[in-house]
C-alpha atoms as a PDB file:
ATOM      1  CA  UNK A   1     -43.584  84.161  37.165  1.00  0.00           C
ATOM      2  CA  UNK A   2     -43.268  82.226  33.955  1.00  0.00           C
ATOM      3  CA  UNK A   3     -40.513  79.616  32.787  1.00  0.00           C
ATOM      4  CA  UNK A   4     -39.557  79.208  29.624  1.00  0.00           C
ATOM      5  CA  UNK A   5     -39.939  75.400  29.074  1.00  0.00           C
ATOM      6  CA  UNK A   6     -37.002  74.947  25.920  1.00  0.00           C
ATOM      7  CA  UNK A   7     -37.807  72.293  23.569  1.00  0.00           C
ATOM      8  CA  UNK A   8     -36.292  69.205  23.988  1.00  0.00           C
ATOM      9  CA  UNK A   9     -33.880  68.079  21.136  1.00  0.00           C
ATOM     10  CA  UNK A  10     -34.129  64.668  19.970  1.00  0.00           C
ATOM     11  CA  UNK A  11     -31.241  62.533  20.476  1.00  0.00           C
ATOM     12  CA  UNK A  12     -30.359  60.375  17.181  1.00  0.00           C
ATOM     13  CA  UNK A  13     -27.386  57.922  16.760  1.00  0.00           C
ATOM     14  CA  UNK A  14     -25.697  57.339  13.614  1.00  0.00           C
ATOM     15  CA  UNK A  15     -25.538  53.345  13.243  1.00  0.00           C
ATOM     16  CA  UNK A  16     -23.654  53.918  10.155  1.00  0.00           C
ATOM     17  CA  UNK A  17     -19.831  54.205  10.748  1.00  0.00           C
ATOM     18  CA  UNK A  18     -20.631  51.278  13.790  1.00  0.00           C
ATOM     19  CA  UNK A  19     -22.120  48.856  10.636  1.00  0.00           C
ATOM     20  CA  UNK A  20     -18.770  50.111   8.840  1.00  0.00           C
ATOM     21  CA  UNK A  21     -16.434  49.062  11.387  1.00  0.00           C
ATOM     22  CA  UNK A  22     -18.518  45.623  12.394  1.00  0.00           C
ATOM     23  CA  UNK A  23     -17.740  44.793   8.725  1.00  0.00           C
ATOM     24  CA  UNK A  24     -13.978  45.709   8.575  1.00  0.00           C
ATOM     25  CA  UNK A  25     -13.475  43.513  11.767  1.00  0.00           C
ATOM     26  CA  UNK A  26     -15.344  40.596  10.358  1.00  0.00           C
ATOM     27  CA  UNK A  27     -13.107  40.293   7.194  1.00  0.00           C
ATOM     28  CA  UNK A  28     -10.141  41.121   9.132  1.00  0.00           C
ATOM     29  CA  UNK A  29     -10.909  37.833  11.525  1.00  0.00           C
ATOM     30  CA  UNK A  30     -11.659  35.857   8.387  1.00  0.00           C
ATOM     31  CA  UNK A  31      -8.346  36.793   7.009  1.00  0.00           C
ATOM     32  CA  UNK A  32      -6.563  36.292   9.796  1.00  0.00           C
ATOM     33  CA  UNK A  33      -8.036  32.844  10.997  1.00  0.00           C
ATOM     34  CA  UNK A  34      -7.068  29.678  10.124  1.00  0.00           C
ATOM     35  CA  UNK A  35      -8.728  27.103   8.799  1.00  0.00           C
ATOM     36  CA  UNK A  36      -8.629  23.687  10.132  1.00  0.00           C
ATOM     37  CA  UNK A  37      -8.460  20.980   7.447  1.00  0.00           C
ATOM     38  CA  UNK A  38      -9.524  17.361   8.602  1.00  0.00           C
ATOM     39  CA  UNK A  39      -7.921  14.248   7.065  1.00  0.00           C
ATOM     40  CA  UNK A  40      -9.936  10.861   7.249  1.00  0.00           C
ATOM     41  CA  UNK A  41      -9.622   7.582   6.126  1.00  0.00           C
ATOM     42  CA  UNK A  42     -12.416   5.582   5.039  1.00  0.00           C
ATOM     43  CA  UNK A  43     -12.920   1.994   6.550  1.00  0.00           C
ATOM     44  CA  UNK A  44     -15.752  -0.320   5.041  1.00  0.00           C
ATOM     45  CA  UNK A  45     -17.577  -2.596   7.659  1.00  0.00           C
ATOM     46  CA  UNK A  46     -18.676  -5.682   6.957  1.00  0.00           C
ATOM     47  CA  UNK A  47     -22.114  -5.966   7.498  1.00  0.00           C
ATOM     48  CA  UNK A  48     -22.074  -9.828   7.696  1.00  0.00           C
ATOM     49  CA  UNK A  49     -21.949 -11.865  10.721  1.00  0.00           C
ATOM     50  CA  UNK A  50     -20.304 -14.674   9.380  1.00  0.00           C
ATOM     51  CA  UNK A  51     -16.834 -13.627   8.898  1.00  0.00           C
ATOM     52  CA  UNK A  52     -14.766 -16.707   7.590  1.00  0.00           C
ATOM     53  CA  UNK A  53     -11.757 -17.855   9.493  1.00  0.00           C
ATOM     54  CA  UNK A  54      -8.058 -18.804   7.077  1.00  0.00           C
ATOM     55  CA  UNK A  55      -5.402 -20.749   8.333  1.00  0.00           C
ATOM     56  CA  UNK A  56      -2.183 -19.030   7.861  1.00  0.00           C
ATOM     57  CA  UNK A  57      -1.645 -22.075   5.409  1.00  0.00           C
ATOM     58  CA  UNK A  58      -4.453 -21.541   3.491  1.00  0.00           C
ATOM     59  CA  UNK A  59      -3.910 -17.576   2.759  1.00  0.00           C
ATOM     60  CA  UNK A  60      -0.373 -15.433   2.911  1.00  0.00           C
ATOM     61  CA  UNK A  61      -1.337 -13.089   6.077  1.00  0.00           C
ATOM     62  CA  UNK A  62       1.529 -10.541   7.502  1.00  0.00           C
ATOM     63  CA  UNK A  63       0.508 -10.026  11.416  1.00  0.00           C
ATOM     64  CA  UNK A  64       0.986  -6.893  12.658  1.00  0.00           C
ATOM     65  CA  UNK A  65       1.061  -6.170  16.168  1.00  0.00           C
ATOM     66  CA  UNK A  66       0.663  -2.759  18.261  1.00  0.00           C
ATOM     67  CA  UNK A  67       2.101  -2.662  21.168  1.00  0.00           C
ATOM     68  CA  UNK A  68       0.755  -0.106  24.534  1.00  0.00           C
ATOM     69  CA  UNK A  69       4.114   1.787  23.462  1.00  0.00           C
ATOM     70  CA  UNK A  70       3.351   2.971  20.403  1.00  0.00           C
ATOM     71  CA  UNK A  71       5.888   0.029  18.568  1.00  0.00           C
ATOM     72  CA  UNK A  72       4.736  -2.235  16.129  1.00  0.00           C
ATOM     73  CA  UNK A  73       5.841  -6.028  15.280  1.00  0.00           C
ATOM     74  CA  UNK A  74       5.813  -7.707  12.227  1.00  0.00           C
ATOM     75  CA  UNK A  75       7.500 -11.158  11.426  1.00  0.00           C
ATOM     76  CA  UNK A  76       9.033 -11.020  15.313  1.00  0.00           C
ATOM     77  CA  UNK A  77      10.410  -7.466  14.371  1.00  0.00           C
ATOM     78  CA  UNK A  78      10.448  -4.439  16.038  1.00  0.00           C
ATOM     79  CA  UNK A  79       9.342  -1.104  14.517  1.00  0.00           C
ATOM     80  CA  UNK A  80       8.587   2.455  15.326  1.00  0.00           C
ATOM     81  CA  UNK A  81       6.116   4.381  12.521  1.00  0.00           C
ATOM     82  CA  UNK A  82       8.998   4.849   9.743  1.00  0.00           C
ATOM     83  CA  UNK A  83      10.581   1.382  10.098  1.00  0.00           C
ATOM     84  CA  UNK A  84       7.003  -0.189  10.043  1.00  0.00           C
ATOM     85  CA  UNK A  85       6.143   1.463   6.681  1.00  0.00           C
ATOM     86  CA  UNK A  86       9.245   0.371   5.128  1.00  0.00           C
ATOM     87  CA  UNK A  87       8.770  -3.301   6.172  1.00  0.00           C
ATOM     88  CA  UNK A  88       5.191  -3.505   5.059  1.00  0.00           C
ATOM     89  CA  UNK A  89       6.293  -2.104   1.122  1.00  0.00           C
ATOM     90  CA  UNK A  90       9.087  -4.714   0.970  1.00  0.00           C
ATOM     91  CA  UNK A  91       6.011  -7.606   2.131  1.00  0.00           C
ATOM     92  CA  UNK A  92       3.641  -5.784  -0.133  1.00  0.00           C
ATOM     93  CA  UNK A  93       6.066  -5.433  -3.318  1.00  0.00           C
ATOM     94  CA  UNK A  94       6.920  -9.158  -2.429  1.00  0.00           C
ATOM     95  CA  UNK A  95       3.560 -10.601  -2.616  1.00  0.00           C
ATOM     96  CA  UNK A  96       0.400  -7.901  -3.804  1.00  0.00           C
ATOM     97  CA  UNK A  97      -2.257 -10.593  -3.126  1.00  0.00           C
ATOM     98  CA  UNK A  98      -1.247 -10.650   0.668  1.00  0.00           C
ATOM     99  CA  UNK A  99      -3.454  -8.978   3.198  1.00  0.00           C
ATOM    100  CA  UNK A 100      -2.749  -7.588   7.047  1.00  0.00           C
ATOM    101  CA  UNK A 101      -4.401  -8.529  10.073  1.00  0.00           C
ATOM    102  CA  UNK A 102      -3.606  -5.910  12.468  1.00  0.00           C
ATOM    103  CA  UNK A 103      -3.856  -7.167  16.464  1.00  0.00           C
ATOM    104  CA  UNK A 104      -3.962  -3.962  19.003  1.00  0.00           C
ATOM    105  CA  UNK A 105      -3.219  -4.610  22.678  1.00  0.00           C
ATOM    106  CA  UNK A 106      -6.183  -3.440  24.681  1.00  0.00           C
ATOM    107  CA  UNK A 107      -3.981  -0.241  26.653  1.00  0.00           C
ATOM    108  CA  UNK A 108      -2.254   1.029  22.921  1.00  0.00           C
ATOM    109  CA  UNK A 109      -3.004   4.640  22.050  1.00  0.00           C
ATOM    110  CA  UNK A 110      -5.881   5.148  19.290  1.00  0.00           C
ATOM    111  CA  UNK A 111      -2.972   7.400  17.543  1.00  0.00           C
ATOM    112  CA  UNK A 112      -0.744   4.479  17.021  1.00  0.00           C
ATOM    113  CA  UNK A 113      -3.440   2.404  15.067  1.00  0.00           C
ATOM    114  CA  UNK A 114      -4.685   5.418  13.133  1.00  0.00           C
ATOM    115  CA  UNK A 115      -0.453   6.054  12.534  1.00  0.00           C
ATOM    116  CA  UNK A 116      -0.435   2.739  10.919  1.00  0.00           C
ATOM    117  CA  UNK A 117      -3.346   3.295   8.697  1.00  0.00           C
ATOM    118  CA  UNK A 118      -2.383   6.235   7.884  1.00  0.00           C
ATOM    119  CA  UNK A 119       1.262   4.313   6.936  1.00  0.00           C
ATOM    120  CA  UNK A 120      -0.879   1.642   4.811  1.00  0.00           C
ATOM    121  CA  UNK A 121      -3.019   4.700   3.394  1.00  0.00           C
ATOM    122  CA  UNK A 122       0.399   5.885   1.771  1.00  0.00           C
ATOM    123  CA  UNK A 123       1.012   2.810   0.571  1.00  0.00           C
ATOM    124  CA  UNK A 124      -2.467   2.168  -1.279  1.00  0.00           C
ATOM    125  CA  UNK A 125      -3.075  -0.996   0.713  1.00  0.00           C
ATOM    126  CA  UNK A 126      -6.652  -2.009   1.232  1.00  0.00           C
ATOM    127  CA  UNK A 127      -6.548  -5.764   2.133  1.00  0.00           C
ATOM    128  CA  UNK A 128      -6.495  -5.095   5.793  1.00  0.00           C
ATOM    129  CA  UNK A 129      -8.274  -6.880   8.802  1.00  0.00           C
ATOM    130  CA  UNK A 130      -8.786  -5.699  12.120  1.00  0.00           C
ATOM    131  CA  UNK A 131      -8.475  -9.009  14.790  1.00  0.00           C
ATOM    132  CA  UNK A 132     -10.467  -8.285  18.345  1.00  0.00           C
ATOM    133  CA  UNK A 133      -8.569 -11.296  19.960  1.00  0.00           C
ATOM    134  CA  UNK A 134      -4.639 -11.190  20.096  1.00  0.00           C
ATOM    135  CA  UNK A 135      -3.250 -14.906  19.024  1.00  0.00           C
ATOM    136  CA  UNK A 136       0.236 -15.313  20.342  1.00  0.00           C
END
C-alpha cells in the first residue's frame, strides 16, 4: 500500500497592503486630532532673602484682594474678572510707576489668581507682588 505524501505549500502573507493601511490611518488621526496649545505666564522669583518692606506712605501700592469666591477687591470695591481689569487700567493709566500687591485668602481657587494675572498680562503690567500674609 503506498500514500502519496503531497507537498506541503508554503504559506506566505503579504505585509504590504497592512503597511499601506497602518499609514493611511496614522495621517488620518493626525489630521483629525487636535492639538492642545498651552498658554503660560512667566513669573521671576526673587532669589534674595531680604525682601524690603514700604509703607503705603513711602510707595503708591493698589491692594488687591482674592476672595474664596472667585471676587476680587480693590480700594474697598467689589469685582468679578471683567470689572477687576477695568479698575486696575484706570489705577494704572492714573499712576504707571504704581505696583500691585496681590493678597489671596488661603481657600481661593488657583484659577482666580491665575484669572487675574492673566487680566494684568493683558494689560502689560509687571510691577506686581505676591503678599503670603493678608493685612486687613
Amino acid at each position: 500500500m503506498r500514500v502519496d505524501t503531497q507537498a506541503r505549500k508554503t504559506l506566505t502573507i503579504n505585509i504590504t497592503p497592512l503597511v499601506d493601511v497602518v499609514f493611511i490611518l496614522l495621517i488620518f488621526f493626525m489630521l483629525a486630532s487636535k492639538f492642545v496649545s498651552y498658554q503660560s505666564i512667566d513669573i521671576e522669583i526673587s532669589s534674595n532673602s531680604h525682601v524690603p518692606s514700604f509703607s503705603d506712605s513711602e510707595v503708591n501700592a493698589t491692594k488687591v484682594y482674592i476672595s474664596e469666591r472667585g471676587y476680587y477687591e480693590v480700594n474697598n470695591n467689589i469685582y468679578d474678572s471683567d470689572g477687576v481689569m477695568e479698575e486696575i487700567k484706570i489705577i494704572y493709566k492714573n499712576n504707571p510707576f504704581s505696583f500691585f500687591i496681590i493678597f489671596s485668602e488661603p481657600n481661593s481657587s488657583v484659577q482666580s489668581t491665575v484669572s487675574l494675572l492673566d487680566v494684568f498680562d493683558k494689560l502689560n503690567i509687571t510691577n506686581l507682588v505676591f503678599s503670603v500674609e493678608h493685612d486687613n
